[in-house]
Protein backbone atom coordinates (compact mmCIF):
# COMPACT_ATOMS: atom_id res chain seq x y z
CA UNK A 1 109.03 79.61 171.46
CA UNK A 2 108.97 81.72 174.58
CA UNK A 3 112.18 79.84 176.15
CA UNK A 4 113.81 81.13 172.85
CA UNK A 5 114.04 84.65 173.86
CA UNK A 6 112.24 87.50 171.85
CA UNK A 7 114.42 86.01 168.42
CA UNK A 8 114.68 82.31 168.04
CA UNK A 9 116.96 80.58 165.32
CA UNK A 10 115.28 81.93 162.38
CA UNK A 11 115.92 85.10 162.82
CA UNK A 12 118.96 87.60 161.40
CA UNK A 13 119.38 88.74 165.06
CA UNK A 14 121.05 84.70 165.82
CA UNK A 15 122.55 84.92 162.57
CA UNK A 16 123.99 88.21 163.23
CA UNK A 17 124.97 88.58 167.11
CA UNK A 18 126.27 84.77 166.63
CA UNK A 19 129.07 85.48 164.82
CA UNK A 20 132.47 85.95 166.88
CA UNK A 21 133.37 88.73 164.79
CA UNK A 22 130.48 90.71 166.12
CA UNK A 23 132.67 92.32 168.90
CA UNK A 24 134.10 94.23 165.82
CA UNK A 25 131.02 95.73 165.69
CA UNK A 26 130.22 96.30 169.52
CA UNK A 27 133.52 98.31 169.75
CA UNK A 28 132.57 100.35 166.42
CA UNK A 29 129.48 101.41 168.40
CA UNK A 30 131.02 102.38 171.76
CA UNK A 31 133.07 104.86 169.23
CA UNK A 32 130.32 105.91 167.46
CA UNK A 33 128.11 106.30 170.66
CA UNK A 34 131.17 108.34 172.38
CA UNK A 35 130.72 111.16 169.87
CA UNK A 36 127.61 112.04 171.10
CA UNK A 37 128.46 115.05 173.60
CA UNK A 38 126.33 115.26 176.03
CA UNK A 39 125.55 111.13 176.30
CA UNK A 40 129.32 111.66 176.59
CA UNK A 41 129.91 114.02 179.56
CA UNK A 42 127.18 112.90 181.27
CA UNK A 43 128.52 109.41 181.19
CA UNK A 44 132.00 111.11 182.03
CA UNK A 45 130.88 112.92 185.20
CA UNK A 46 128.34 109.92 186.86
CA UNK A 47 129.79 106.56 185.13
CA UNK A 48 132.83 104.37 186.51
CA UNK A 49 134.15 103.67 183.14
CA UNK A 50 137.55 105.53 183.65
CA UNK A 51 138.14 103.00 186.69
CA UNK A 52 136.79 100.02 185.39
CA UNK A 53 136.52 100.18 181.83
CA UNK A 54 136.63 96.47 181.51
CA UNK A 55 133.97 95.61 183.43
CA UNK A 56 131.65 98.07 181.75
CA UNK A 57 132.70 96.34 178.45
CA UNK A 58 132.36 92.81 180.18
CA UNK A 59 128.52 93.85 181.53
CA UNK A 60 127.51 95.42 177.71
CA UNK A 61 128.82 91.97 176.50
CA UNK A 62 127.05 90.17 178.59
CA UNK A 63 123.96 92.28 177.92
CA UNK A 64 123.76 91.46 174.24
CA UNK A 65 124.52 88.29 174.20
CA UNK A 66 120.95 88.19 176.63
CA UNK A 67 118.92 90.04 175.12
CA UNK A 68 120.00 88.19 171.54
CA UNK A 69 119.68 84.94 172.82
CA UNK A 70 118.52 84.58 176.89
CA UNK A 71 115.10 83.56 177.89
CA UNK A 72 112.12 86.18 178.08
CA UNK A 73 112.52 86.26 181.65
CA UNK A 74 116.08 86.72 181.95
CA UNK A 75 115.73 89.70 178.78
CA UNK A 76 113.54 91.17 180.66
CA UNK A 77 115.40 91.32 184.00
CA UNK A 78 118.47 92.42 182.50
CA UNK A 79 116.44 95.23 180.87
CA UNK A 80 114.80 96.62 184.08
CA UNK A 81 118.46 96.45 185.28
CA UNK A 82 119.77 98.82 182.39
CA UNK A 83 116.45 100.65 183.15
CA UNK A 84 117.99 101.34 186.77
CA UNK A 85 121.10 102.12 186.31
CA UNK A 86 120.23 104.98 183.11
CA UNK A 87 117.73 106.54 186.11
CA UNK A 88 120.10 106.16 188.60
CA UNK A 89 122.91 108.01 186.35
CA UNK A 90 119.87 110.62 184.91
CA UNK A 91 120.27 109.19 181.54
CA UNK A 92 116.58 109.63 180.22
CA UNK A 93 117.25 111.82 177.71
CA UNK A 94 115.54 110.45 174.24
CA UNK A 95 117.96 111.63 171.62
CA UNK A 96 120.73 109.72 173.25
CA UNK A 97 119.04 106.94 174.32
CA UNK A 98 117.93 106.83 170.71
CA UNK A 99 121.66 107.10 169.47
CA UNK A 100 123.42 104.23 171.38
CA UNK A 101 120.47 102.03 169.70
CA UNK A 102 121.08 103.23 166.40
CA UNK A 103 124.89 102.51 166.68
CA UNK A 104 124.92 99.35 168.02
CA UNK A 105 122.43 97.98 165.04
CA UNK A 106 124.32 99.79 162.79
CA UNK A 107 127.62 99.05 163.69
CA UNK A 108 126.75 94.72 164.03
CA UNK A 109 125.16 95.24 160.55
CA UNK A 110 128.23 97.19 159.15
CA UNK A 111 130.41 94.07 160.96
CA UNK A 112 128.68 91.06 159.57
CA UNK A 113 128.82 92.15 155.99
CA UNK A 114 132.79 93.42 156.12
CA UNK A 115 133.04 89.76 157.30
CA UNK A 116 131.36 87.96 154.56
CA UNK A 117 127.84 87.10 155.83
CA UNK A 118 125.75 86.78 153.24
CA UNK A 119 123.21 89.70 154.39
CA UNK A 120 120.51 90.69 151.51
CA UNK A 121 118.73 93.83 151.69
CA UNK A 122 115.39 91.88 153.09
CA UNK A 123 117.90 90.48 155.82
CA UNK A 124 119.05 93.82 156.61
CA UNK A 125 115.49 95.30 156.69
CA UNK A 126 114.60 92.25 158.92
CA UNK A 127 117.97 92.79 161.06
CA UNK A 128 116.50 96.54 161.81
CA UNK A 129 112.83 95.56 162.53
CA UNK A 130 113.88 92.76 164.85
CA UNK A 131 115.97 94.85 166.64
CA UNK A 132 113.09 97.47 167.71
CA UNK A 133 112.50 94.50 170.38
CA UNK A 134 115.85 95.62 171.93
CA UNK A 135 115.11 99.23 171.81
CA UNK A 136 111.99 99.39 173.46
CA UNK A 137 112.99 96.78 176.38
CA UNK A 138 115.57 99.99 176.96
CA UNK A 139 113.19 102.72 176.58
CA UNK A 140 113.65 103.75 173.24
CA UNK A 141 111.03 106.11 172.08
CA UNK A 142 109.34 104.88 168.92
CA UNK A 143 109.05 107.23 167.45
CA UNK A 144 113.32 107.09 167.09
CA UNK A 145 113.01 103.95 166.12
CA UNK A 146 114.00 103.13 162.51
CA UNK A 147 112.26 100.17 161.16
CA UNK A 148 114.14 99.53 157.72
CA UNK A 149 117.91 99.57 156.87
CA UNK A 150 117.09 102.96 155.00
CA UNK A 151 115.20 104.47 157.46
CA UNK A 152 118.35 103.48 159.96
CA UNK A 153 120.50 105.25 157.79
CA UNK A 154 118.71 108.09 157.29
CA UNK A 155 118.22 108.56 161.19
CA UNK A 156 121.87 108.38 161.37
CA UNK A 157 122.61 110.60 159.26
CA UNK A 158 119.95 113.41 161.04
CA UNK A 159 122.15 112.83 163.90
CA UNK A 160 125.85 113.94 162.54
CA UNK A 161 124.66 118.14 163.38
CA UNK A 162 124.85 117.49 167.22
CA UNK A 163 127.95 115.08 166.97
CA UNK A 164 131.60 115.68 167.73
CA UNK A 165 134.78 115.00 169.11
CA UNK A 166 135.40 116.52 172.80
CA UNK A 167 138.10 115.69 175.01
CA UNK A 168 135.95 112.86 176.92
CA UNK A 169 134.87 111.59 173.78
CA UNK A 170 139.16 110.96 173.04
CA UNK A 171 139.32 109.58 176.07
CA UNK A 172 137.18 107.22 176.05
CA UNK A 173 137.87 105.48 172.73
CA UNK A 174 141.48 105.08 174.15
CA UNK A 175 140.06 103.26 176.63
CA UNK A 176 138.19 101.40 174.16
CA UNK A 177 141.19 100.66 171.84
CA UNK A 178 143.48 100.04 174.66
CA UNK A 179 141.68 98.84 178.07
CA UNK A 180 143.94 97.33 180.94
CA UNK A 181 143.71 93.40 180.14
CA UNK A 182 142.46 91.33 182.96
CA UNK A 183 144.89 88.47 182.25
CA UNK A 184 147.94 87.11 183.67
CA UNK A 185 151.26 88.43 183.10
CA UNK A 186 152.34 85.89 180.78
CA UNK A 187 149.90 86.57 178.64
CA UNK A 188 149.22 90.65 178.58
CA UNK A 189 151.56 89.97 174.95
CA UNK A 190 149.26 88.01 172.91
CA UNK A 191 146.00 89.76 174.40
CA UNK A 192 147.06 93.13 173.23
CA UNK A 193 147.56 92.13 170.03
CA UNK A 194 144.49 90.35 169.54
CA UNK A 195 142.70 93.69 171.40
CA UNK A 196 144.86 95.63 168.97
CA UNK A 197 143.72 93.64 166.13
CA UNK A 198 139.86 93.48 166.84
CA UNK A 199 140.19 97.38 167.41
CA UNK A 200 141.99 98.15 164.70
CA UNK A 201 139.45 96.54 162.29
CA UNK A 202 136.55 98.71 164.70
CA UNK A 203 138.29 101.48 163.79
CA UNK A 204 138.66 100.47 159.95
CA UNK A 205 134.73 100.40 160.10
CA UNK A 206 134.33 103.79 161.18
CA UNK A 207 132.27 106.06 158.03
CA UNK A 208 134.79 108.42 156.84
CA UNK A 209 132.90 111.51 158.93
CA UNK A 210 133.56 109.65 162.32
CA UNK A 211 137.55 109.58 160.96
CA UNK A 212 137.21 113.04 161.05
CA UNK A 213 136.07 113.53 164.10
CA UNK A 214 138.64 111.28 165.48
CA UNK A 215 141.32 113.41 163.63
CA UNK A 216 142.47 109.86 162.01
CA UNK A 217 143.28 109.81 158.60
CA UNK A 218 141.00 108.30 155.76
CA UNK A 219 143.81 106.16 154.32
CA UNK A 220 143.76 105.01 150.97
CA UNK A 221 142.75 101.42 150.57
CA UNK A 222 141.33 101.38 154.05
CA UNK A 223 137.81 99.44 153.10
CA UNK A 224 139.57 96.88 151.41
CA UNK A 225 142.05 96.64 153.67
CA UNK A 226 139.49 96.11 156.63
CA UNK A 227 137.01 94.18 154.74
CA UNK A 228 140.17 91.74 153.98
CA UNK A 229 140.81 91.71 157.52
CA UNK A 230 137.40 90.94 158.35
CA UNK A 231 137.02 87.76 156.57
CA UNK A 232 140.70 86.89 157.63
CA UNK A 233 139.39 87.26 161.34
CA UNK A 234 136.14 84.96 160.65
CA UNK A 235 137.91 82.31 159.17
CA UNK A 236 140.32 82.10 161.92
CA UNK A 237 137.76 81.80 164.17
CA UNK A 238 135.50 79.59 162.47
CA UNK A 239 138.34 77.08 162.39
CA UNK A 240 138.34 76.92 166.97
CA UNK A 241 136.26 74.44 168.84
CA UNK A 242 132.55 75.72 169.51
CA UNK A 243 133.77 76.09 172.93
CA UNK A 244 135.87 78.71 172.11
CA UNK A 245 134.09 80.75 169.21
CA UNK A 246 130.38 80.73 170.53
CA UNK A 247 129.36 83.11 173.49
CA UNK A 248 127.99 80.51 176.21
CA UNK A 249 124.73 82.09 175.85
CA UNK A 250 124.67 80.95 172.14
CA UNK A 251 125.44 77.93 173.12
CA UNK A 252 122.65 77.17 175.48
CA UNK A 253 120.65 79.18 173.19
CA UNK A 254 121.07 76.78 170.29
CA UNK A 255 121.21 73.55 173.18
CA UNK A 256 117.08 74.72 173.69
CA UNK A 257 116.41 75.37 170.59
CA UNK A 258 117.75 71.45 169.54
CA UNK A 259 115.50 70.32 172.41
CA UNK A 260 112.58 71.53 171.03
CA UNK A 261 113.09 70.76 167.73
């Protein structure tokens, strides 16, 4: 099982991060994770985002998709790369480094039910646990670790004291609701309204308290509204070509897993 990554096709992590419409919840995170202050200005004052905030996105795309589905070797490189760069930038602090885990399983959680996977609580307990795999390989004390759905809540919630808005925090969600698209002239049109569309439902997702931090309103209807769009999204999708709606990593993910049986 080893050349099946640290997950494997029975798990909720393939069921989960295999979904297209999980980049709903990757850009829910990066807002959720830009609240955080001092993860914020600290990534403000030693990161490149600001001048290349596509290829950071690009690089934490690629990232997941290893972890959730690459060979141990390849997890584990990647890793000791993230490793590097964190020391390299002086993020080692374990609060934060806690926090951007707890978004990002969160936030894919969160996704996959607005979009109509059907997730029971044992799923969603087994989603968490799996995921303390992908914590550690980062660093993750733990300790700030949660290894339920509850307890992931609950550690969530013990984080909203220390949590605001600041002025990097703005910018950066602009940047993730509106990055410069890498694509040819003809088609910078269509793009941005797909971005706009996959953002728009990220936002959607947001809990009400991260609204308010945002200074966006709470507008009535909004969960249906989003959880309509959602499953409008997925079944678009689902109707594509594999080519098109499966990460290449899934694919050759699922290609090993059919040659072993």
């Amino acid at each position: 099982m080893s050349d099946l990554g640290y997950f494997g096709p029975g798990s909720v992590t393939w069921r989960i991060h295999g979904e297209p419409v999980a980049m709903v919840g990757g850009l829910r995170a990066l807002l959720l994770q830009a609240l955080h202050p001092e993860a914020m200005a600290l990534l403000h004052t030693r990161s490149d985002f600001q001048d290349d905030p596509w290829a950071r996105l690009q690089s934490t795309v690629t990232y997941v998709g290893t972890v959730s589905f690459g060979r141990r070797a390849d997890v584990d490189a990647a890793a000791a790369r993230v490793r590097r760069v964190h020391a390299a930038l002086g993020i080692d602090d374990p609060e934060q480094l806690a926090w951007v885990h707890l978004c990002l399983v969160e936030s894919f959680l969160v996704a996959a039910r607005a979009a109509g996977l059907r997730l029971s609580q044992a799923d969603a307990d087994r989603y968490v646990a799996e995921q303390v795999r992908a914590a550690e390989l980062v660093g993750v004390e733990s300790a700030r670790t949660p290894t339920t759905a509850a307890e992931l809540t609950e550690a969530i919630k013990a984080m909203r004291p220390v949590l605001r808005s600041t002025p990097e925090a703005r910018a950066a969600a602009r940047i993730v609701l509106a990055p410069p698209l890498p694509v040819p002239t003809r088609f910078v049109v269509p793009a941005r309204v797909g971005w706009t569309t996959v953002s728009a439902l990220a936002v959607g997702l947001l809990p009400g308290w991260a609204l308010r931090a945002y200074r966006l309103p709470a507008l009535p209807g909004r969960r249906v509204a989003t959880a309509a769009g959602m499953l409008a999204l997925r079944g678009a999708v689902r109707t594509l070509p594999a080519q098109y709606r499966e990460g290449p990593l899934y694919r050759d993910a699922k290609q090993r897993a059919a040659a072993l049986g």
